[in-house]
Every structure is written in structure tokens, then in C-alpha cells.
C-alpha atoms as a PDB file:
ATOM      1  CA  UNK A   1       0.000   0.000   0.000  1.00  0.00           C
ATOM      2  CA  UNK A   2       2.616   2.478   0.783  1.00  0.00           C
ATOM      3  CA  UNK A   3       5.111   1.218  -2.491  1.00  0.00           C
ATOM      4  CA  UNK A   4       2.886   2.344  -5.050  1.00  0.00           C
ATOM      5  CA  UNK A   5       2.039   6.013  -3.274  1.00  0.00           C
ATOM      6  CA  UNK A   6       6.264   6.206  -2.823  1.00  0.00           C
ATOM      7  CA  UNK A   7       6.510   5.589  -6.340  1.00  0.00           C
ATOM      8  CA  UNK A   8       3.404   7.844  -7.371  1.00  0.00           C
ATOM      9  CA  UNK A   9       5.040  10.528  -5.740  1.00  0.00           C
ATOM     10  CA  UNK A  10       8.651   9.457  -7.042  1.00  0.00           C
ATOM     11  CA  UNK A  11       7.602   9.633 -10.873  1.00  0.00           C
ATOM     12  CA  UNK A  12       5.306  13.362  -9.969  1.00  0.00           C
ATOM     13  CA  UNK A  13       8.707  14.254  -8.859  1.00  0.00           C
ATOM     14  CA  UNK A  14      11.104  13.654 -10.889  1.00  0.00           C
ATOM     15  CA  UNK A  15      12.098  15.005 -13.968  1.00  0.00           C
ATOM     16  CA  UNK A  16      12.747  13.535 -17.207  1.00  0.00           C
ATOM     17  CA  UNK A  17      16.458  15.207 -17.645  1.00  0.00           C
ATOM     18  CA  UNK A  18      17.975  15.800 -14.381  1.00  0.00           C
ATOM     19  CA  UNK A  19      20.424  18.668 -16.008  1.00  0.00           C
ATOM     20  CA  UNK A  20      16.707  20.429 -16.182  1.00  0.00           C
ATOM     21  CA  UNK A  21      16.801  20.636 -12.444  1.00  0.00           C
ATOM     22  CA  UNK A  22      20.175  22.417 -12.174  1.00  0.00           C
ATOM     23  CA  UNK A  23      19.697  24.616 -15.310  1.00  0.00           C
ATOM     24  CA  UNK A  24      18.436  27.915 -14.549  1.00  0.00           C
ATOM     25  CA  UNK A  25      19.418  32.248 -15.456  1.00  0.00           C
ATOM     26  CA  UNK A  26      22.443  33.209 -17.028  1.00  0.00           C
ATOM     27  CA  UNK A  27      25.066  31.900 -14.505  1.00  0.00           C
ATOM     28  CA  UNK A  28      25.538  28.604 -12.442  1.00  0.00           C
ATOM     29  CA  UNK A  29      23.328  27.421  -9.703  1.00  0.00           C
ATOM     30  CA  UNK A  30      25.344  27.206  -6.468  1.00  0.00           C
ATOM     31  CA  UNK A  31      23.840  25.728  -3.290  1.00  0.00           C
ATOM     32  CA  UNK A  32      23.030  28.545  -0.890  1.00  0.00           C
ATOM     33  CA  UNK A  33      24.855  26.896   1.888  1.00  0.00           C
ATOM     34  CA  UNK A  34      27.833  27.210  -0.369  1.00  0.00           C
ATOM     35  CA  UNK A  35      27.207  30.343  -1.470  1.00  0.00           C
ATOM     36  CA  UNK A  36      26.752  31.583   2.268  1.00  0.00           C
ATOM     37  CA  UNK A  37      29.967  29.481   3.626  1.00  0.00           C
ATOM     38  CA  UNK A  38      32.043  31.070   0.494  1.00  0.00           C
ATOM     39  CA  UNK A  39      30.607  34.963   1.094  1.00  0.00           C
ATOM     40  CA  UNK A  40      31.686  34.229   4.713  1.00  0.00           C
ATOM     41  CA  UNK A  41      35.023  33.308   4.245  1.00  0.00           C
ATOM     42  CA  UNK A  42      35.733  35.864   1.896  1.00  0.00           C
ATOM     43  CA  UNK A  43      34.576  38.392   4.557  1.00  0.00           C
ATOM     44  CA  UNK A  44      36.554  37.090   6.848  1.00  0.00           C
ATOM     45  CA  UNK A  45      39.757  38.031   4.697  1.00  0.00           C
ATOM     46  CA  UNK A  46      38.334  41.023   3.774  1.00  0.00           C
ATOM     47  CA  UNK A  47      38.479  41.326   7.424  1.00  0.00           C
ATOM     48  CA  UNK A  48      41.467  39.934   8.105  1.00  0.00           C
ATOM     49  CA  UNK A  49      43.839  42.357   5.983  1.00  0.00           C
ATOM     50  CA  UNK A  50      41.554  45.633   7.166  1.00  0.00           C
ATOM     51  CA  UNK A  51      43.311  44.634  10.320  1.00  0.00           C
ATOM     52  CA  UNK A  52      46.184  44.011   9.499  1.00  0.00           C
ATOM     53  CA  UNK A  53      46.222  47.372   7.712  1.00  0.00           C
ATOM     54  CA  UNK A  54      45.127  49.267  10.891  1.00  0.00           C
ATOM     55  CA  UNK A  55      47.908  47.553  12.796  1.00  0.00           C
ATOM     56  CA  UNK A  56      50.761  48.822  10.279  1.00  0.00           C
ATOM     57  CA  UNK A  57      49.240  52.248  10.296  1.00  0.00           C
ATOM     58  CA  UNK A  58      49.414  52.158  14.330  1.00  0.00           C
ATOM     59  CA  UNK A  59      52.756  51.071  14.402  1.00  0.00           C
ATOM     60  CA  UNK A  60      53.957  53.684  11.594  1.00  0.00           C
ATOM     61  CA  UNK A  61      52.844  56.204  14.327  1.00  0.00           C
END
């Protein structure tokens, strides 16, 4: 009884050409995870060499 609802829902699903599913606008489809984990690194070294920056100009005075 539950097999042929799991494979109901399974073929209502899917999708004849699973490219379909990753094809979208202009540019590539990144997971947002990814996209949030790589924003946040790059931050983070954005970060990173502001401070660094401050530090020289402290010590220069």
C-alpha cells in the first residue's frame, strides 16, 4: 500500500532530464549553503587584511 504512493510521488517528482533541475538564469546554480559558507570566508579576509592594515598604520605612528 505504501510502495505504489512512494513511487506515485517518485515519478510526480522527478524530472525527465535531471540537467533540467540544475539549469536555470544566465550563470551557475550554487547551493546557498555554499554560497553563504564562500561569502563568509571571503569576509573574513576582507576582514582579516583591514586589520592588518590598521595595525601597520598604528605602528607607523
Amino acid at each position: 500500500m505504501l510502495r505504489p504512493l512512494l513511487e506515485r510521488l517518485r515519478s510526480w517528482w522527478a524530472v525527465e532530464d535531471p540537467e533540467d533541475r540544475i539549469e536555470g538564469g544566465d550563470g551557475p546554480y550554487l547551493d546557498p549553503a555554499y554560497n553563504g559558507r564562500y561569502t563568509a570566508e571571503r569576509r573574513l579576509g576582507q576582514l582579516s587584511e583591514a586589520a592588518e592594515e590598521h595595525e601597520r598604520r598604528s605602528d607607523g605612528d
